[in-house]
PDB file of N, CA and C in Angstrom:
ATOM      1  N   UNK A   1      84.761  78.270 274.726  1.00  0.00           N
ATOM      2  CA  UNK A   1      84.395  78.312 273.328  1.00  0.00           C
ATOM      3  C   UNK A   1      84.185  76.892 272.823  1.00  0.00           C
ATOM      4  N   UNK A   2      83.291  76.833 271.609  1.00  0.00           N
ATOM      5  CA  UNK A   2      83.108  75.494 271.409  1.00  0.00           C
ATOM      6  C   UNK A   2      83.857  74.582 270.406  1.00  0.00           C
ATOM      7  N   UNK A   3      84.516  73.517 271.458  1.00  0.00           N
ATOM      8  CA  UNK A   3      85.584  73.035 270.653  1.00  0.00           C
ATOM      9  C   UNK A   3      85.644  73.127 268.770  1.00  0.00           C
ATOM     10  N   UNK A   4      84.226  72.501 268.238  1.00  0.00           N
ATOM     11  CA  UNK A   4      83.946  72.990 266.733  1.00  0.00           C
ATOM     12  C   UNK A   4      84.371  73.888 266.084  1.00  0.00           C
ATOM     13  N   UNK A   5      83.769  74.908 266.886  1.00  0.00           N
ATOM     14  CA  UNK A   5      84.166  76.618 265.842  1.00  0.00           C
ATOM     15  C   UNK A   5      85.979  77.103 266.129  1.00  0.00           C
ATOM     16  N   UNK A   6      86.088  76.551 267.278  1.00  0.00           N
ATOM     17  CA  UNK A   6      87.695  76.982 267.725  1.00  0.00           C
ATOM     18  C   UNK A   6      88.275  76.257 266.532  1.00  0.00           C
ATOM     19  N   UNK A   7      88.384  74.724 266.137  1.00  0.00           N
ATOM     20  CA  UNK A   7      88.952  74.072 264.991  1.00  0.00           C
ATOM     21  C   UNK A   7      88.492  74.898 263.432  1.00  0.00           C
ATOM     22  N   UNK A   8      87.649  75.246 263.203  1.00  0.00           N
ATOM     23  CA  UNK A   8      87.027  76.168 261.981  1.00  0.00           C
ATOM     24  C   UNK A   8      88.043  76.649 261.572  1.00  0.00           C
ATOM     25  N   UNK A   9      87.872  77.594 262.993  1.00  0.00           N
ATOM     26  CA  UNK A   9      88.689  79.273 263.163  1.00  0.00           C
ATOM     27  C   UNK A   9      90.295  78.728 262.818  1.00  0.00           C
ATOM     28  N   UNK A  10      90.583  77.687 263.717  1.00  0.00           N
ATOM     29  CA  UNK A  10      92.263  77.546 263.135  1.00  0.00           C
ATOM     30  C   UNK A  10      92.334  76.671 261.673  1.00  0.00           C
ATOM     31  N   UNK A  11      91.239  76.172 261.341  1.00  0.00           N
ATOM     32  CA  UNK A  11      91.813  75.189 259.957  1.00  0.00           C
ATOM     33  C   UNK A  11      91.600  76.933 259.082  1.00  0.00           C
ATOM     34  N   UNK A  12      90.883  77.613 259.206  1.00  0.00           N
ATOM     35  CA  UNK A  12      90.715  78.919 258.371  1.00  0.00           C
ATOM     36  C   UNK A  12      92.391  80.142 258.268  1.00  0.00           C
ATOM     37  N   UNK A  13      92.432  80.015 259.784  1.00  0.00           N
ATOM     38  CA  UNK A  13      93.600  80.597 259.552  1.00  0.00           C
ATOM     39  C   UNK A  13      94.544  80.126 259.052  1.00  0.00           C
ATOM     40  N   UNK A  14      94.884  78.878 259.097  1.00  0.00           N
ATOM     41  CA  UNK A  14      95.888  78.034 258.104  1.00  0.00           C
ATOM     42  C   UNK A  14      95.746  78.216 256.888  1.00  0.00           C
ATOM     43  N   UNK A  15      94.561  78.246 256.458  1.00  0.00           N
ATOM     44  CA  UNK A  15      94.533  78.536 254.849  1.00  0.00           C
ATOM     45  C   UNK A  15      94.712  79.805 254.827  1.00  0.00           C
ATOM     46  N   UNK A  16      94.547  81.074 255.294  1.00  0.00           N
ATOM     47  CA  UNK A  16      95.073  82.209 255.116  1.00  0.00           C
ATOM     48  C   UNK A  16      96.429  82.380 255.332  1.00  0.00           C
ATOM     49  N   UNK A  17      97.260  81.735 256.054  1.00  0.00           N
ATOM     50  CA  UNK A  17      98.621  81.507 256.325  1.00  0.00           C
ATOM     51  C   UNK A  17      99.060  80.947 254.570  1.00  0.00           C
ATOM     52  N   UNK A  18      98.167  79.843 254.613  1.00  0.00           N
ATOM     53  CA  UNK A  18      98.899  79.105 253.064  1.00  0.00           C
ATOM     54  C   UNK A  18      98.918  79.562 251.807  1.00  0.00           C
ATOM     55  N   UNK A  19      97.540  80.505 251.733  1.00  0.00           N
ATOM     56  CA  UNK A  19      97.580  81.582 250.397  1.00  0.00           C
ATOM     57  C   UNK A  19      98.890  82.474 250.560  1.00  0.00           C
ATOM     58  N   UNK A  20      98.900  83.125 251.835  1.00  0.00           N
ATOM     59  CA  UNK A  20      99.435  84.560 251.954  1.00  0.00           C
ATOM     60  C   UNK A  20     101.417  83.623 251.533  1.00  0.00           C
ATOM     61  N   UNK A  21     101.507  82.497 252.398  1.00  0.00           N
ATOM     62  CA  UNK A  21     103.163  82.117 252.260  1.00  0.00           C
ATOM     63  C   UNK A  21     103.408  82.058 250.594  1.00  0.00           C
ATOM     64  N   UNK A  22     102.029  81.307 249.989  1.00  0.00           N
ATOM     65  CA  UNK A  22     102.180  80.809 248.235  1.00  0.00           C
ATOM     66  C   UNK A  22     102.059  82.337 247.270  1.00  0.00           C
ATOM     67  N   UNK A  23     101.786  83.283 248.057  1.00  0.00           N
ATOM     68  CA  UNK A  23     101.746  83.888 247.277  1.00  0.00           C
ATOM     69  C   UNK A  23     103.254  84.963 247.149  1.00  0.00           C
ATOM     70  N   UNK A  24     103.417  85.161 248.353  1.00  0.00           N
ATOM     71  CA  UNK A  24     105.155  85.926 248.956  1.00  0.00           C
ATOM     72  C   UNK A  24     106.106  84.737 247.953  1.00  0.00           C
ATOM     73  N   UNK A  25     105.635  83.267 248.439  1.00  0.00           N
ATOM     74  CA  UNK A  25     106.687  82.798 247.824  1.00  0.00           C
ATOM     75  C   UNK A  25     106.969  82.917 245.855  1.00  0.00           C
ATOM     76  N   UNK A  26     105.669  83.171 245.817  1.00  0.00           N
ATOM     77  CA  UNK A  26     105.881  83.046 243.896  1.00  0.00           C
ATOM     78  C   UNK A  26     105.823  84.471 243.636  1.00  0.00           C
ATOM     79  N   UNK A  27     106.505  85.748 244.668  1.00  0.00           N
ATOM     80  CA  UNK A  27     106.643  87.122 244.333  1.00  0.00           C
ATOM     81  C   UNK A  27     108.262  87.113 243.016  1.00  0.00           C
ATOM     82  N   UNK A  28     109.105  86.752 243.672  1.00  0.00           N
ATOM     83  CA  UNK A  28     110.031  86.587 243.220  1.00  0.00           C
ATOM     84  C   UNK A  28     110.680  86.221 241.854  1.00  0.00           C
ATOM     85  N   UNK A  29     109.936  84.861 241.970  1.00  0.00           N
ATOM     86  CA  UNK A  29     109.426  84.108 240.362  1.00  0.00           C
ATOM     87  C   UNK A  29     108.714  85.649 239.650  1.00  0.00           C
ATOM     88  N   UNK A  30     107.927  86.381 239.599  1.00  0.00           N
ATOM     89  CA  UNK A  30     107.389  87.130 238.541  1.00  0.00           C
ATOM     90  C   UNK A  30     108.206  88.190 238.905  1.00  0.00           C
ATOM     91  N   UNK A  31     108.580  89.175 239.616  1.00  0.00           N
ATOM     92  CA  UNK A  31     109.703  90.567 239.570  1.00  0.00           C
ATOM     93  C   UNK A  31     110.595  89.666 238.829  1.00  0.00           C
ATOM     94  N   UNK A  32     111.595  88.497 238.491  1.00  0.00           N
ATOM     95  CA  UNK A  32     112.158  88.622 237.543  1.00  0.00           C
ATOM     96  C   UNK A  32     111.965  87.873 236.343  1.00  0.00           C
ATOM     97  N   UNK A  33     110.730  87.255 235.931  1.00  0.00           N
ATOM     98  CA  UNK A  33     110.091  86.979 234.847  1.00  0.00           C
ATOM     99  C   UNK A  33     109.526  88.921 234.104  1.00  0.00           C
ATOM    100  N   UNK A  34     109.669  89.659 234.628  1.00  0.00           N
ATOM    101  CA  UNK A  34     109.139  91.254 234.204  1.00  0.00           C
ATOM    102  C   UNK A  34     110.033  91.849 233.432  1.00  0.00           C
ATOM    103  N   UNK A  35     111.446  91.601 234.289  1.00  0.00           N
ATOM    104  CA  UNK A  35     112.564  92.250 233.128  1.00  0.00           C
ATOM    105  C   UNK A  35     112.892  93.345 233.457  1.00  0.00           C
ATOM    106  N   UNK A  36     113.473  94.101 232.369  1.00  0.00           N
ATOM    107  CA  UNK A  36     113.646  95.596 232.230  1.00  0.00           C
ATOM    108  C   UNK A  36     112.272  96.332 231.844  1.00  0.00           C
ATOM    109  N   UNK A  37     111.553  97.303 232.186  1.00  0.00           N
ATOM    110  CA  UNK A  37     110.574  97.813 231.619  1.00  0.00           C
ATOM    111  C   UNK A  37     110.763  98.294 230.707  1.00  0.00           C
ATOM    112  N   UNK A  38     110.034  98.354 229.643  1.00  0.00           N
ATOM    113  CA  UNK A  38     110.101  99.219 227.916  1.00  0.00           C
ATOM    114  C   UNK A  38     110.421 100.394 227.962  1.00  0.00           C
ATOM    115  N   UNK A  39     110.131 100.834 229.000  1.00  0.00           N
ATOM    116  CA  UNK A  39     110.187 102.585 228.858  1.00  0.00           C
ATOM    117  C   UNK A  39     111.460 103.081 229.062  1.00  0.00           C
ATOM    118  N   UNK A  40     112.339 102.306 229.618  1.00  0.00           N
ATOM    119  CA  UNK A  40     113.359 102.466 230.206  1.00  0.00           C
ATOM    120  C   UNK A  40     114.684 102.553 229.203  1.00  0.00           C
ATOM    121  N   UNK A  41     114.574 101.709 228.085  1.00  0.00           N
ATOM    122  CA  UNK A  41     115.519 100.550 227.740  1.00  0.00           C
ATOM    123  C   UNK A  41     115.380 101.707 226.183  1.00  0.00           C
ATOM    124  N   UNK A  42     114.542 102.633 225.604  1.00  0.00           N
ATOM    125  CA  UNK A  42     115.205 103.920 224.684  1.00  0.00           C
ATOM    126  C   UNK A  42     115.197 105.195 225.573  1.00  0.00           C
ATOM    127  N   UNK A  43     116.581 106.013 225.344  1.00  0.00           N
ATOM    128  CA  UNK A  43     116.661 107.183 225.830  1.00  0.00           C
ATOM    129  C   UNK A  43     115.622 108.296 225.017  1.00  0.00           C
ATOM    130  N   UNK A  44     115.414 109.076 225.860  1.00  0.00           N
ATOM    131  CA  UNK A  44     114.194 109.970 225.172  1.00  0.00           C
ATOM    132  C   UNK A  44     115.279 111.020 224.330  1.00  0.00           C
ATOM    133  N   UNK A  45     114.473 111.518 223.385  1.00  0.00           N
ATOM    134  CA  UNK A  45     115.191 112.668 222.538  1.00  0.00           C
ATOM    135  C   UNK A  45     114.013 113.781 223.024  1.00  0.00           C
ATOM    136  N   UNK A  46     115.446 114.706 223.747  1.00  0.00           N
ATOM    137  CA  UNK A  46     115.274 115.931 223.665  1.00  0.00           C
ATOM    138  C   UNK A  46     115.057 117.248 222.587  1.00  0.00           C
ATOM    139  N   UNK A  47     114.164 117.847 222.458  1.00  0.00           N
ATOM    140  CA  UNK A  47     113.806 118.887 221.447  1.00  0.00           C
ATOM    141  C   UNK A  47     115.100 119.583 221.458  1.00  0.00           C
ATOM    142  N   UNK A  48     114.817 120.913 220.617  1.00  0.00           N
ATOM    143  CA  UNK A  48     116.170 121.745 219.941  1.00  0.00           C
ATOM    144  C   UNK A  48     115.596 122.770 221.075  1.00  0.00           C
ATOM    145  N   UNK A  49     115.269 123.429 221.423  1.00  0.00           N
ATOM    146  CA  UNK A  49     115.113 124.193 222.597  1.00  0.00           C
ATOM    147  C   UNK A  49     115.297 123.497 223.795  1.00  0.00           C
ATOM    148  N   UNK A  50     114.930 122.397 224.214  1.00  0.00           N
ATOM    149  CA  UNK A  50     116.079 121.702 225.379  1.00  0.00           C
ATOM    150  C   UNK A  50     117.573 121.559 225.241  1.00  0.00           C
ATOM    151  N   UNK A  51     118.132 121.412 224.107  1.00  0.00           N
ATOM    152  CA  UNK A  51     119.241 121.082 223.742  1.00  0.00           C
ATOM    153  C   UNK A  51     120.130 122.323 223.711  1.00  0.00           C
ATOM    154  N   UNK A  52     119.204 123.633 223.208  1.00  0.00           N
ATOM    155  CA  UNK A  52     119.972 124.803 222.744  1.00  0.00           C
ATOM    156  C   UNK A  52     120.410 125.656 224.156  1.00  0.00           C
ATOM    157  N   UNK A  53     121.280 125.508 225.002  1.00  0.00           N
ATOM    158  CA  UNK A  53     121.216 125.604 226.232  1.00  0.00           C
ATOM    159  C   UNK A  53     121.236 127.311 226.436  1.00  0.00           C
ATOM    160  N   UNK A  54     122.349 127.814 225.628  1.00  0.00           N
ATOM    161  CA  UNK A  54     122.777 129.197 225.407  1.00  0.00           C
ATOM    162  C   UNK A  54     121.606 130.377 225.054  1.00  0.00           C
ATOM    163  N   UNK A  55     120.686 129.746 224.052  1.00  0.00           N
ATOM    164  CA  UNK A  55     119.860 130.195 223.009  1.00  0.00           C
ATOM    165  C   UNK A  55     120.294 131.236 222.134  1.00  0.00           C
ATOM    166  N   UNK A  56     120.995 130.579 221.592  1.00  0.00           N
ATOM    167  CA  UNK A  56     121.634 131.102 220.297  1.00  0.00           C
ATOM    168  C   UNK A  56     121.578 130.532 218.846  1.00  0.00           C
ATOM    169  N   UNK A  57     120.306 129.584 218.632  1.00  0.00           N
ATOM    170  CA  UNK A  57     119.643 129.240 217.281  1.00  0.00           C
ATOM    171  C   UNK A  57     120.140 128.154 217.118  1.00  0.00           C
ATOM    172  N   UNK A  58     121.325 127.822 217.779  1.00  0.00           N
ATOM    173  CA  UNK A  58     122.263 126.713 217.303  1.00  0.00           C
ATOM    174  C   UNK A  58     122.246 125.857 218.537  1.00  0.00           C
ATOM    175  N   UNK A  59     122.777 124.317 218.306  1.00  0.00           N
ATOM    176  CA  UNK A  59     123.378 123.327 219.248  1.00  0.00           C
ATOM    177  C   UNK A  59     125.078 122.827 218.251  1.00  0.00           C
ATOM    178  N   UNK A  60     125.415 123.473 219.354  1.00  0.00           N
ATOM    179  CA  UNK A  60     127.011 122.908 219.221  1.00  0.00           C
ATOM    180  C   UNK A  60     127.542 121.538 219.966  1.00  0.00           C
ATOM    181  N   UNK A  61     128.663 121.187 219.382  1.00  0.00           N
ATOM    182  CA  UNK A  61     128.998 119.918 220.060  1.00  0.00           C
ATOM    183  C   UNK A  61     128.869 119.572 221.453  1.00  0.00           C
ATOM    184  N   UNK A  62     129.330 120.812 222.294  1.00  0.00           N
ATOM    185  CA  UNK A  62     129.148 120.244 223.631  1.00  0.00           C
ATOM    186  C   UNK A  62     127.370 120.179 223.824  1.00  0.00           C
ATOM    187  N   UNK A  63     126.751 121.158 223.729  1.00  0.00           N
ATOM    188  CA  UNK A  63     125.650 120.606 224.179  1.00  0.00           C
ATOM    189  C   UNK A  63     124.691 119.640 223.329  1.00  0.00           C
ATOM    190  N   UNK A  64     125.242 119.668 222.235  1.00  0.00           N
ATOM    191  CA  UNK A  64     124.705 118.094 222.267  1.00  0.00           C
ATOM    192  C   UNK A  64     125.274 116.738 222.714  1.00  0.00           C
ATOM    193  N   UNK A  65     126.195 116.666 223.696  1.00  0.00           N
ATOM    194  CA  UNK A  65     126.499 115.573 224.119  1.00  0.00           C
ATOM    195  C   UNK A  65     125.324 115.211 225.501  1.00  0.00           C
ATOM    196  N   UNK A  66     124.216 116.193 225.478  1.00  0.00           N
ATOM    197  CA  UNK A  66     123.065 115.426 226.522  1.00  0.00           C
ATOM    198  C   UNK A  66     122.196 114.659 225.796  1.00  0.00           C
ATOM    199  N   UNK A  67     122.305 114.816 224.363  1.00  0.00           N
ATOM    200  CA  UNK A  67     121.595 114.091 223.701  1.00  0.00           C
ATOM    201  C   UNK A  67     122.171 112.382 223.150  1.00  0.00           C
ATOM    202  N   UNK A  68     121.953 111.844 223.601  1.00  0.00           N
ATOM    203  CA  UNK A  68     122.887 110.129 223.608  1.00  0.00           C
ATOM    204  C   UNK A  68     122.353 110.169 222.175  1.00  0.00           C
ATOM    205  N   UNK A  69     123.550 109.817 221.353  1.00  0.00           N
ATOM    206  CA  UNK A  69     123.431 109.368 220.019  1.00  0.00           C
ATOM    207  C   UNK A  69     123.873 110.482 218.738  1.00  0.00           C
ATOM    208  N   UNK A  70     123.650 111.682 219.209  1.00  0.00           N
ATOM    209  CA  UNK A  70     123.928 112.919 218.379  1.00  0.00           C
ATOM    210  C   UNK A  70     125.649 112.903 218.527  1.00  0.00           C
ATOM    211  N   UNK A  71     125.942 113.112 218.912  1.00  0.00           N
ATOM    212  CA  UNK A  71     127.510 113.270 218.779  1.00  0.00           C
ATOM    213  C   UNK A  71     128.296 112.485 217.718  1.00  0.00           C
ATOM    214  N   UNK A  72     127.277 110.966 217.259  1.00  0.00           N
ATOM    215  CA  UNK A  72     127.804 109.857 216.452  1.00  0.00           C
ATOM    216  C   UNK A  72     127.463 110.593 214.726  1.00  0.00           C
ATOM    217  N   UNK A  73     126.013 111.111 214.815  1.00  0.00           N
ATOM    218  CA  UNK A  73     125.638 111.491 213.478  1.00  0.00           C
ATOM    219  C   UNK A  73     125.761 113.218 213.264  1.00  0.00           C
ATOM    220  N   UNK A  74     126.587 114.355 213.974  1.00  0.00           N
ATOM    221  CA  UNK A  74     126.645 115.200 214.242  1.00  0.00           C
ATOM    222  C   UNK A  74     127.551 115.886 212.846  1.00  0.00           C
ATOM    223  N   UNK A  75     128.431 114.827 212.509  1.00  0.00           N
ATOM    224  CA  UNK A  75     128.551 115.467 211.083  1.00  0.00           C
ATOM    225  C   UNK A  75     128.278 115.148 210.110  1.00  0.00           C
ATOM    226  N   UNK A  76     127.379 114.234 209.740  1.00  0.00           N
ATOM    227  CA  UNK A  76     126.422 114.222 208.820  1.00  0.00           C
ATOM    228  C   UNK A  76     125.332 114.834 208.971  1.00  0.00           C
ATOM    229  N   UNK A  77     125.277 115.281 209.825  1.00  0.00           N
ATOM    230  CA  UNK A  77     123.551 116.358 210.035  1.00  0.00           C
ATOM    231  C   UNK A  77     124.284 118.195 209.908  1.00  0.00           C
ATOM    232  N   UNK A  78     125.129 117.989 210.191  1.00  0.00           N
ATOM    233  CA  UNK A  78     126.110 119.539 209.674  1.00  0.00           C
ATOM    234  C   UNK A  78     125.802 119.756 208.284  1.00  0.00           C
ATOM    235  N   UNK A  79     124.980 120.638 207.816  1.00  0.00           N
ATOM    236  CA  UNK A  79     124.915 121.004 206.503  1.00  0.00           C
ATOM    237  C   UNK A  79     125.964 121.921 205.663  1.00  0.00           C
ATOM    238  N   UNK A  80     126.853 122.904 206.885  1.00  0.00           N
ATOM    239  CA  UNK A  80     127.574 123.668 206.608  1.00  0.00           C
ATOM    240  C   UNK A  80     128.362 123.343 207.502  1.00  0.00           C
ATOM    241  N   UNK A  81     129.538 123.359 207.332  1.00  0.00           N
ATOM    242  CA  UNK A  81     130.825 122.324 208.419  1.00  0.00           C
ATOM    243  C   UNK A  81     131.101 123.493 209.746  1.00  0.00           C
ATOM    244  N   UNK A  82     130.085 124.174 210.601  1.00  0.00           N
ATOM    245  CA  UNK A  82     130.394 125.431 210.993  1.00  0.00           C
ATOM    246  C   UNK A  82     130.409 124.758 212.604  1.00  0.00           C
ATOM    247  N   UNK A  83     130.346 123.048 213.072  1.00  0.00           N
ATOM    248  CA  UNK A  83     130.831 122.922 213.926  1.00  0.00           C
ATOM    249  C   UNK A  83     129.587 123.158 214.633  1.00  0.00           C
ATOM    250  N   UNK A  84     128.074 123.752 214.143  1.00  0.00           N
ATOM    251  CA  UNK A  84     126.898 123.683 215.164  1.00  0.00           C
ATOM    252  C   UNK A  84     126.149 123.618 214.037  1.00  0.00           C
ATOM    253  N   UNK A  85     124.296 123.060 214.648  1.00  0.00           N
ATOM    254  CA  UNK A  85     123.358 122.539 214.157  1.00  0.00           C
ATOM    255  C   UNK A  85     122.259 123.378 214.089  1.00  0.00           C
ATOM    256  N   UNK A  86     121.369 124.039 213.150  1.00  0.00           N
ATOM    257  CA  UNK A  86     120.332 125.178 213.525  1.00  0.00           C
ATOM    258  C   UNK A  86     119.543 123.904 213.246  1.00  0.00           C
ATOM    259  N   UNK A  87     118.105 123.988 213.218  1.00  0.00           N
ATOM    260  CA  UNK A  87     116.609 123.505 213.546  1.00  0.00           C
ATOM    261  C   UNK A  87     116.464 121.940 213.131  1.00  0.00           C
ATOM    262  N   UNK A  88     116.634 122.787 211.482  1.00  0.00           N
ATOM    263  CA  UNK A  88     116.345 121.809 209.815  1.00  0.00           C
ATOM    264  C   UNK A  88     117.664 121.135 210.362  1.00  0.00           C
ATOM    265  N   UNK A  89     118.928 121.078 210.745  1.00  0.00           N
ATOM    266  CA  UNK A  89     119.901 120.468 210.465  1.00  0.00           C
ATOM    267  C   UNK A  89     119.353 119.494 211.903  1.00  0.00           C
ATOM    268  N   UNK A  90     119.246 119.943 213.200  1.00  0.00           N
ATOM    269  CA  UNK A  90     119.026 119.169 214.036  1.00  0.00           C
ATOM    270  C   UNK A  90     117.628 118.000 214.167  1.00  0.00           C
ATOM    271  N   UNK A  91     116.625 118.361 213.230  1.00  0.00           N
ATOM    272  CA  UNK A  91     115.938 117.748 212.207  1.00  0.00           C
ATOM    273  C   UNK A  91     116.279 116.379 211.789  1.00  0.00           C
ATOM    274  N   UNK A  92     117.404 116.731 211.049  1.00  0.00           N
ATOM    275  CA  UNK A  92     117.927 115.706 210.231  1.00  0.00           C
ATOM    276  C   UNK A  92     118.804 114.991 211.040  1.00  0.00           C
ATOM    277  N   UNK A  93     119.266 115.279 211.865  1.00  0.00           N
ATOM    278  CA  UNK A  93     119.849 114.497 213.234  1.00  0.00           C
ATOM    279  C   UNK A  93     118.866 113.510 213.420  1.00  0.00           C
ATOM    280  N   UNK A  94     118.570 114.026 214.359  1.00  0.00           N
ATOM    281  CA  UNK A  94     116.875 113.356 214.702  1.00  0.00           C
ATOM    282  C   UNK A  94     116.479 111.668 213.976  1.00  0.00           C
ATOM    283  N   UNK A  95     116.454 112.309 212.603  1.00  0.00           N
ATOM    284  CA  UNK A  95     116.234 111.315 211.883  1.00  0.00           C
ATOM    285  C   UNK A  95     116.978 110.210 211.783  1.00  0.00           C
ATOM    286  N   UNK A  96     118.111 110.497 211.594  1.00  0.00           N
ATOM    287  CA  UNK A  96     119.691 109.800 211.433  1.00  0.00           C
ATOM    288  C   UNK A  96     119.685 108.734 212.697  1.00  0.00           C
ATOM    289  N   UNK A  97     119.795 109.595 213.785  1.00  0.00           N
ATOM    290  CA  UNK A  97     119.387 108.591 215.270  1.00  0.00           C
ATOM    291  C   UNK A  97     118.725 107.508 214.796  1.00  0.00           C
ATOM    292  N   UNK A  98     117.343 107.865 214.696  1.00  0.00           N
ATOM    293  CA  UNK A  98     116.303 106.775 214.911  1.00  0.00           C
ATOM    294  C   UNK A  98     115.185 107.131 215.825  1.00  0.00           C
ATOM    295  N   UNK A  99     114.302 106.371 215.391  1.00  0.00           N
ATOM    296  CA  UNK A  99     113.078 106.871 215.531  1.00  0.00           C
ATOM    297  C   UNK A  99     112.801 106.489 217.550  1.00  0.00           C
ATOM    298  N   UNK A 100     112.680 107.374 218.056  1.00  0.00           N
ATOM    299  CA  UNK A 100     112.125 106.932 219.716  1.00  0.00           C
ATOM    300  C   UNK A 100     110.472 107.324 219.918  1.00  0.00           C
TER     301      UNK A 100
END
């Protein structure tokens, strides 16, 4: 082979060696310049038919403890102190939380 193109061929592969190392090496640097992703970082709110596990019109205390945050505003969203939440009351939960 002719000495010329043999040197080409290896100064070429060196530079493909030198992109591919610069680029592995600055992987690292950006996965943690990224963070936590957004989507991650609010829990989703579940509807009143996910929540209502029994289906009995109502969410009572235990099952709203799948809902992160309801258990805190659960008696202020009680319109009638009966210890569970129908629609309009889980509604007003909702609200109380905060907006996701």
């Amino acid at each position: 082979m002719n000495h010329r193109l043999r040197q080409e061929r290896t100064v070429f592969l060196l530079f493909l060696g030198a992109v591919f190392i610069s680029l592995m090496s600055a992987l690292p640097v950006v996965t943690v310049s990224l963070g936590t992703p957004h989507y991650a970082a609010a829990p989703q709110q579940l509807t009143f038919e996910q929540l209502d596990r029994n289906r009995d019109g109502y969410v009572d205390r235990k099952e709203a403890e799948a809902q992160p945050g309801l258990n805190t505003v659960f008696d202020k969203a009680d319109r009638h102190p009966d210890g569970r939440l129908d629609k309009v009351e889980y509604a007003k939960a909702r609200a109380l939380i905060g907006p996701n």
